[in-house]
C-alpha atoms as a PDB file:
ATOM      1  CA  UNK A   1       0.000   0.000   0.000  1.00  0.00           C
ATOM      2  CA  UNK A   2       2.898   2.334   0.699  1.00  0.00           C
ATOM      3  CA  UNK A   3       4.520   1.954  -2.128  1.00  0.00           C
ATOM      4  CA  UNK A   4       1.080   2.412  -4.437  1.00  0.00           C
ATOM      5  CA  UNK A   5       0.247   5.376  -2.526  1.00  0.00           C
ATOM      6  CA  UNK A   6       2.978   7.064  -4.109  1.00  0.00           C
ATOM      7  CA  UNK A   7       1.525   6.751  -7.789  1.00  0.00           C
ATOM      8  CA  UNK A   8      -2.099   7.684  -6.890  1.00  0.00           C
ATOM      9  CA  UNK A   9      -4.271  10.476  -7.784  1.00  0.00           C
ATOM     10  CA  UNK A  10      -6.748   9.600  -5.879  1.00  0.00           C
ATOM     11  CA  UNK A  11      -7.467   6.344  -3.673  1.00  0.00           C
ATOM     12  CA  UNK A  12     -11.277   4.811  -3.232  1.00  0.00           C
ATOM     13  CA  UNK A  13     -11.428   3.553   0.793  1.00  0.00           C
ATOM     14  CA  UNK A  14     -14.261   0.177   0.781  1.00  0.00           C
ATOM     15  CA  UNK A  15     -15.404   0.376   4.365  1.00  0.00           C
ATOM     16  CA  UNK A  16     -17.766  -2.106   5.154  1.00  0.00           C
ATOM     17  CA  UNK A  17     -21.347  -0.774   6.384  1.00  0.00           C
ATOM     18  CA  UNK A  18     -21.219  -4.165   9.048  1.00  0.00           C
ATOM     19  CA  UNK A  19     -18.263  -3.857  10.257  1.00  0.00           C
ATOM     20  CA  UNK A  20     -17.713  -0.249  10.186  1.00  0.00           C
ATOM     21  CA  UNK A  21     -14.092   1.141  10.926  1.00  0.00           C
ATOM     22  CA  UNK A  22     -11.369  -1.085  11.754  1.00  0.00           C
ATOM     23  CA  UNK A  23      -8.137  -1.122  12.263  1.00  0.00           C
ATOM     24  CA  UNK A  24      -6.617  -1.724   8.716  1.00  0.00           C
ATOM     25  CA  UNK A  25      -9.021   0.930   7.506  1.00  0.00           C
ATOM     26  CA  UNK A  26      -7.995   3.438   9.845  1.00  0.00           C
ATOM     27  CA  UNK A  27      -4.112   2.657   9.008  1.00  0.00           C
ATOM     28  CA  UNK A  28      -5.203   3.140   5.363  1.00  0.00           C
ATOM     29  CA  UNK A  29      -6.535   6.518   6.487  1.00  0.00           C
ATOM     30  CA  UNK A  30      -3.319   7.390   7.847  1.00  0.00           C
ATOM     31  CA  UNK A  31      -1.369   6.501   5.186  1.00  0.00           C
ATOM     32  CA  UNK A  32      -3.476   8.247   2.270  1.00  0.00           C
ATOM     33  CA  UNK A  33      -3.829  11.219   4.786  1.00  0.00           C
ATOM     34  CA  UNK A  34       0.382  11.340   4.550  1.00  0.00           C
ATOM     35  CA  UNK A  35       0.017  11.231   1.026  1.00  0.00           C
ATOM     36  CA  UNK A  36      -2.241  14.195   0.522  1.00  0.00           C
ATOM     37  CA  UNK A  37      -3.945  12.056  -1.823  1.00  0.00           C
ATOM     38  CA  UNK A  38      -7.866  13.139  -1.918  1.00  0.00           C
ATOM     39  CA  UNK A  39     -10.326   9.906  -0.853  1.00  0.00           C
ATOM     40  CA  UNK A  40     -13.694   8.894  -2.026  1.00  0.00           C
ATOM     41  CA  UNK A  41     -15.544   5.772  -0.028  1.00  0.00           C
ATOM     42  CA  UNK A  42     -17.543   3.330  -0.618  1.00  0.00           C
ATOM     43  CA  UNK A  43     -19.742   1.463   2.228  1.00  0.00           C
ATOM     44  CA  UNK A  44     -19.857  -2.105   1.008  1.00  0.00           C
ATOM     45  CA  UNK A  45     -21.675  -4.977   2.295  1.00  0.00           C
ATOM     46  CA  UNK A  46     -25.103  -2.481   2.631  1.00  0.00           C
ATOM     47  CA  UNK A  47     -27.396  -5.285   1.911  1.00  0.00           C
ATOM     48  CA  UNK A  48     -26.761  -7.191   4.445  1.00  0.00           C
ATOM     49  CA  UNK A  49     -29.394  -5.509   6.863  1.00  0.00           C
ATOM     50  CA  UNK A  50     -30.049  -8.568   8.455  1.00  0.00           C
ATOM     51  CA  UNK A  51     -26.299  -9.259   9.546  1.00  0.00           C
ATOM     52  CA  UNK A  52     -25.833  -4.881  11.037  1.00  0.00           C
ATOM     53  CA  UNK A  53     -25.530  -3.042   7.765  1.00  0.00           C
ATOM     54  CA  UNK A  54     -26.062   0.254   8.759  1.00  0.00           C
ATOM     55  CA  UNK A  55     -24.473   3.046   6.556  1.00  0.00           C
ATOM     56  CA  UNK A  56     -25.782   5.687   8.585  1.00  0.00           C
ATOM     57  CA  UNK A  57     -23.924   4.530  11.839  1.00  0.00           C
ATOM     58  CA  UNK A  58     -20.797   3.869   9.669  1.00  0.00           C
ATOM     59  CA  UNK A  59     -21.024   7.678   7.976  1.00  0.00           C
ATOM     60  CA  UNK A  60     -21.055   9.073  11.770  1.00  0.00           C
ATOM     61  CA  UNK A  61     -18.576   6.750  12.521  1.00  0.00           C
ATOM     62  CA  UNK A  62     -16.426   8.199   9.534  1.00  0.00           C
ATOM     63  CA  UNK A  63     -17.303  11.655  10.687  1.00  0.00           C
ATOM     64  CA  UNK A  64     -16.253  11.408  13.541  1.00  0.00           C
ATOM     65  CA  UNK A  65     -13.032   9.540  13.443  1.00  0.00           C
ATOM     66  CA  UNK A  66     -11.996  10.470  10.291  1.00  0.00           C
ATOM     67  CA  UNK A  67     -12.901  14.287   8.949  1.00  0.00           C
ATOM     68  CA  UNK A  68     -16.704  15.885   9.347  1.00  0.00           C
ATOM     69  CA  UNK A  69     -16.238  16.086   5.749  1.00  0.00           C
ATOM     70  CA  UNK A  70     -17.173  12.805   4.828  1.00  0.00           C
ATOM     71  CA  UNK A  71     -20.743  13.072   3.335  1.00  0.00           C
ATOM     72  CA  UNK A  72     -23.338  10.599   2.067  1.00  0.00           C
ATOM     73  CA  UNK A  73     -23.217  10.970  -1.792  1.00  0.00           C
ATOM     74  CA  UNK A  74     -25.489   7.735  -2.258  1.00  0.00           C
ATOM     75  CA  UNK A  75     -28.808  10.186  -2.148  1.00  0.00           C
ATOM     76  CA  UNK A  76     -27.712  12.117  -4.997  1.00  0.00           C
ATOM     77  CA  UNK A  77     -27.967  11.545  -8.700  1.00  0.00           C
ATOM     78  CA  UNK A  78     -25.422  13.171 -10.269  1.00  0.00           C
ATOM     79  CA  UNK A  79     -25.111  14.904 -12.012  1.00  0.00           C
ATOM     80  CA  UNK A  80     -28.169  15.871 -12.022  1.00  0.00           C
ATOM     81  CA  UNK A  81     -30.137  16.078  -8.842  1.00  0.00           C
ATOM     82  CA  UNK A  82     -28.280  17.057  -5.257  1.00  0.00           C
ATOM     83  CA  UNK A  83     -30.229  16.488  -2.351  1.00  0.00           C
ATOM     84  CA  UNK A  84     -30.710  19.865  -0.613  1.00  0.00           C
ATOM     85  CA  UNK A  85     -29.281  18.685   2.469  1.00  0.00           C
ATOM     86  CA  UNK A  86     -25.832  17.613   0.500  1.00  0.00           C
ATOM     87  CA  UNK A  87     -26.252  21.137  -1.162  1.00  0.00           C
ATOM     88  CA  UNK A  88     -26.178  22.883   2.186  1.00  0.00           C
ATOM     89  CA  UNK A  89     -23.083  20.983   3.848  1.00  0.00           C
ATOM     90  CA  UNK A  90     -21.557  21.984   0.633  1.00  0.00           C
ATOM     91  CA  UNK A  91     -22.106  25.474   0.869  1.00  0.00           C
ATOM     92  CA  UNK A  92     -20.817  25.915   4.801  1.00  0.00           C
ATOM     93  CA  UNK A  93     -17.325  24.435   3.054  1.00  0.00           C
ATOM     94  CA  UNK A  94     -16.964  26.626   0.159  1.00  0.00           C
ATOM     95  CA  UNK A  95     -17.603  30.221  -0.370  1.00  0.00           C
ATOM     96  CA  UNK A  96     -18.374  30.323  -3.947  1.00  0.00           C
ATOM     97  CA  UNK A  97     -21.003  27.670  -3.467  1.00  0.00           C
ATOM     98  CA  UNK A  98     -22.292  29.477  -0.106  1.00  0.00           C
ATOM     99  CA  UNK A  99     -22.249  32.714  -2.398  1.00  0.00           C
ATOM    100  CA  UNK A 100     -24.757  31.134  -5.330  1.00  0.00           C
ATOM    101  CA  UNK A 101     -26.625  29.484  -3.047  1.00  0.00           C
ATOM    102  CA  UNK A 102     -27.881  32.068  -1.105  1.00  0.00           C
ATOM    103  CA  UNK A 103     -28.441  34.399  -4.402  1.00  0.00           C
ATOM    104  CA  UNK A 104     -30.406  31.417  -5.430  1.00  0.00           C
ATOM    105  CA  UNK A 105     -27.932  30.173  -8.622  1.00  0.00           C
ATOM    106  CA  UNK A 106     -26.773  27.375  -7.281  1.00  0.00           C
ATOM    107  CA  UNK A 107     -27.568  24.206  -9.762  1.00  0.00           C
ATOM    108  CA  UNK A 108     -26.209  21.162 -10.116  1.00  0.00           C
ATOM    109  CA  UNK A 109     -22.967  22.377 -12.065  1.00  0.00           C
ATOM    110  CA  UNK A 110     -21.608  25.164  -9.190  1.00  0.00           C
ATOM    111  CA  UNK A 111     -22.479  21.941  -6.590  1.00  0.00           C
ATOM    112  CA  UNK A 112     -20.036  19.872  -9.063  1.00  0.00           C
ATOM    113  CA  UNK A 113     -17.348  22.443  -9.333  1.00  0.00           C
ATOM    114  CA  UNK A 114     -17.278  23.138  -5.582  1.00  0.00           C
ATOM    115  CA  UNK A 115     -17.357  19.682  -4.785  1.00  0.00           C
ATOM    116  CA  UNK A 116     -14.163  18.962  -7.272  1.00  0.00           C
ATOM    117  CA  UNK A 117     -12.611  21.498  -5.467  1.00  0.00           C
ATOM    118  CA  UNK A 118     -13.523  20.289  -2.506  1.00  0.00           C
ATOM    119  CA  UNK A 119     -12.555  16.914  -2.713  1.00  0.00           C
ATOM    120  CA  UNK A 120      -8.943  17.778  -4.389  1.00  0.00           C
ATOM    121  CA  UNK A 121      -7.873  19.766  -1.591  1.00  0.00           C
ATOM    122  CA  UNK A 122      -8.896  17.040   0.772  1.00  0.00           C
ATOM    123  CA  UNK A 123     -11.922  19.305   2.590  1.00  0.00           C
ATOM    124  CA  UNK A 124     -14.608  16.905   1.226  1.00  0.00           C
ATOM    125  CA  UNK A 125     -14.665  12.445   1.320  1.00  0.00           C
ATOM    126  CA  UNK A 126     -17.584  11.709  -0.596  1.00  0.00           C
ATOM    127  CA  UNK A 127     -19.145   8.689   0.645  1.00  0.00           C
ATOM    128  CA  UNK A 128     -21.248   6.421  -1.848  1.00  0.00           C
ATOM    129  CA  UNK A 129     -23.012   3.252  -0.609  1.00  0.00           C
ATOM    130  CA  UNK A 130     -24.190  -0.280  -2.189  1.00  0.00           C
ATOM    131  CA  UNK A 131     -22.717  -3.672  -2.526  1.00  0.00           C
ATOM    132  CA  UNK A 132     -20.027  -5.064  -4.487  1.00  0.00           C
ATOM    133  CA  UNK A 133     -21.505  -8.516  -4.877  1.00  0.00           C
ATOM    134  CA  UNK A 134     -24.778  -7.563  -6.589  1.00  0.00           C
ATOM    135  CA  UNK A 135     -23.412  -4.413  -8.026  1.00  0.00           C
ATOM    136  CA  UNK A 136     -25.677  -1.992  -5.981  1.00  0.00           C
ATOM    137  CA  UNK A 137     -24.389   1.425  -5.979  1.00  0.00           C
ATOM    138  CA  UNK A 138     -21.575   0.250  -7.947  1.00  0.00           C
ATOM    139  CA  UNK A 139     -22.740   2.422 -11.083  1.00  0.00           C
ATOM    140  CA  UNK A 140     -22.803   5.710  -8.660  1.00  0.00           C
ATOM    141  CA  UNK A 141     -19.546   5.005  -7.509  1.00  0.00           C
ATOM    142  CA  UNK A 142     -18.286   5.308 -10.866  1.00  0.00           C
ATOM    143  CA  UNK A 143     -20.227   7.671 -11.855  1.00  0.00           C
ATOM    144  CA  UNK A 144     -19.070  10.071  -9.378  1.00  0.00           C
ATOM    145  CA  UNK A 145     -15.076   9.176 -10.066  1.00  0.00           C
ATOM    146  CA  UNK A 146     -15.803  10.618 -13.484  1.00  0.00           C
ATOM    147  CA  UNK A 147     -17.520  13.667 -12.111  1.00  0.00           C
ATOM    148  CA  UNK A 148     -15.453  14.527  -9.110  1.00  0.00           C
ATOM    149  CA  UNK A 149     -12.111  13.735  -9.972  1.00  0.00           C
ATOM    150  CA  UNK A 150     -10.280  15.357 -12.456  1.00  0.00           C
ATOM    151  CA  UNK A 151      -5.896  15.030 -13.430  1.00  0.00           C
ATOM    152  CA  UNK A 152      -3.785  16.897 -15.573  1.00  0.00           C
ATOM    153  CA  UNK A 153      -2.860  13.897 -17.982  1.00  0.00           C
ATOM    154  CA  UNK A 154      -4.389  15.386 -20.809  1.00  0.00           C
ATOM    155  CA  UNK A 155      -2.481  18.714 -20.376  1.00  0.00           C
ATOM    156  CA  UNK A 156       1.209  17.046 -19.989  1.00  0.00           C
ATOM    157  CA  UNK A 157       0.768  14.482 -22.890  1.00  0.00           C
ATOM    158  CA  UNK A 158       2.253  16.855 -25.389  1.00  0.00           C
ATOM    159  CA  UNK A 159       5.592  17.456 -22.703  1.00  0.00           C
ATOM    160  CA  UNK A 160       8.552  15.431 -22.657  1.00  0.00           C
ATOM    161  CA  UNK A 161       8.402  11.604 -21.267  1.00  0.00           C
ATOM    162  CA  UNK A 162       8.864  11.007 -17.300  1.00  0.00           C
ATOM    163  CA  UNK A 163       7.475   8.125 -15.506  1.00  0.00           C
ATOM    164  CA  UNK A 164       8.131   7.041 -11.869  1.00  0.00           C
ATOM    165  CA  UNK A 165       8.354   2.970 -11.559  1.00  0.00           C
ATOM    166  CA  UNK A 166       6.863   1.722  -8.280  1.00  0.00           C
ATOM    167  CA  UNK A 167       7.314  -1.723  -8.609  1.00  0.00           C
ATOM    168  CA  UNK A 168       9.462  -4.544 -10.600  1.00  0.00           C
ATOM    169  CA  UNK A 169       8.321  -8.069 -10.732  1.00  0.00           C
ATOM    170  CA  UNK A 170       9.030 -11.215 -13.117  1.00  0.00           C
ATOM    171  CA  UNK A 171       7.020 -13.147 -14.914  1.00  0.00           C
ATOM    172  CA  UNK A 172       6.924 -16.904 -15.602  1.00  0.00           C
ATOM    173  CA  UNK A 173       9.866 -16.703 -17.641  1.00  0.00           C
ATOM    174  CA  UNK A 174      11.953 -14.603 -15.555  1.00  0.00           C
ATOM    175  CA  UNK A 175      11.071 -11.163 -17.843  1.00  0.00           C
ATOM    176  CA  UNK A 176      11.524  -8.342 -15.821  1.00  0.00           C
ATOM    177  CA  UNK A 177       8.368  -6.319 -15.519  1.00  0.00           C
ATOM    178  CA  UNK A 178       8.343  -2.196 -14.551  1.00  0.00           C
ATOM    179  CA  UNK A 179       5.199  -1.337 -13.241  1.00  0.00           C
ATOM    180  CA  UNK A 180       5.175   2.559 -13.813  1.00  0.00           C
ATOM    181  CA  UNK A 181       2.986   5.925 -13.863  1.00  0.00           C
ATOM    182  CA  UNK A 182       3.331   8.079 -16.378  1.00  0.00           C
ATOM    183  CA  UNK A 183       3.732  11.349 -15.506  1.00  0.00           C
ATOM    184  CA  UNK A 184       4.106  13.224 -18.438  1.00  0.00           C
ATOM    185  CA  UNK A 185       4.135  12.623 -22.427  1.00  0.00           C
ATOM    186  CA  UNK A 186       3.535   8.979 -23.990  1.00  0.00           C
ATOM    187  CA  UNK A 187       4.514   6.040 -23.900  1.00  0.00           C
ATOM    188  CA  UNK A 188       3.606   3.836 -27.010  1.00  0.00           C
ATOM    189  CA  UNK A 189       3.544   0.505 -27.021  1.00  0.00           C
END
């Protein structure tokens, strides 16, 4: 994990909404946290209602031990429709927002920019919900990596090649392998 967290841009934390917080997650918290690499999470397991899924006490959990800026995401359909609730915890962390809200302008695309920004500088987790197994909540999850995470890749491709390798292996016939991010330019194949 250490030596991954070095390549992210982001990271996705899987919590599970039985279990809530444990030790390895909060240790994964720590280490991202180092990293200053923003966080999204996902409460897995939520079906399981009959075995203590309860995202709710697992998003006050996360609150609590981990920033008051992890919010529930799961209720919203973005990009499109932001529960008003999620739209006011949004505008008490970002002025902009808290500016067009009150004026009555904020829609669904000032929510999205302030909650990029947000998220980038590490002020806002969003939290999304579901279950891995049947794919529940899955499909939001993605959706909001698209909308809520953005990297400069497209910007450096034209620069000159750089790459950082975090990892060598072999293969089955002893081929060294570089596992590497690309910082800048291309690399083809």
């Amino acid at each position: 994990a250490e030596r991954c967290a070095q390549v992210l841009d982001y990271a996705v934390l899987v919590v599970s909404a039985v279990e809530g917080v444990q030790g390895h997650t909060e240790a994964l918290w720590r280490l991202l946290e180092r990293h200053g690499l923003p966080v999204l999470l996902f409460l897995n397991k939520a079906d399981r209602r009959q075995n203590g899924a309860d995202p709710e006490r697992v998003l006050g959990e996360l609150q609590r031990r981990f920033s008051p800026g992890c919010l529930p995401f799961w209720a919203a359909e973005l990009p499109d429709a932001v529960p008003q609730p999620l739209m006011e915890a949004l505008a008490e962390r970002d002025d902009a927002l808290l500016e067009a809200y009150l004026e009555g302008a904020a829609g669904a695309e000032a929510f999205l920019d302030a909650a990029r920004r947000l998220t980038a500088a590490r002020r806002l987790f969003p939290v999304f919900c579901g279950s891995a197994l049947t794919g529940d909540g899955v499909g939001a999850l993605l959706d909001g990596l698209d909308l809520l995470l953005r990297t400069r890749y497209e910007a450096l491709e034209s620069a000159p090649f750089s790459a950082r390798v975090y990892q060598i292996r072999h293969d089955p016939k002893g081929n060294r392998l570089a596992f590497l991010k690309v910082l800048s330019g291309r690399l083809p194949v």
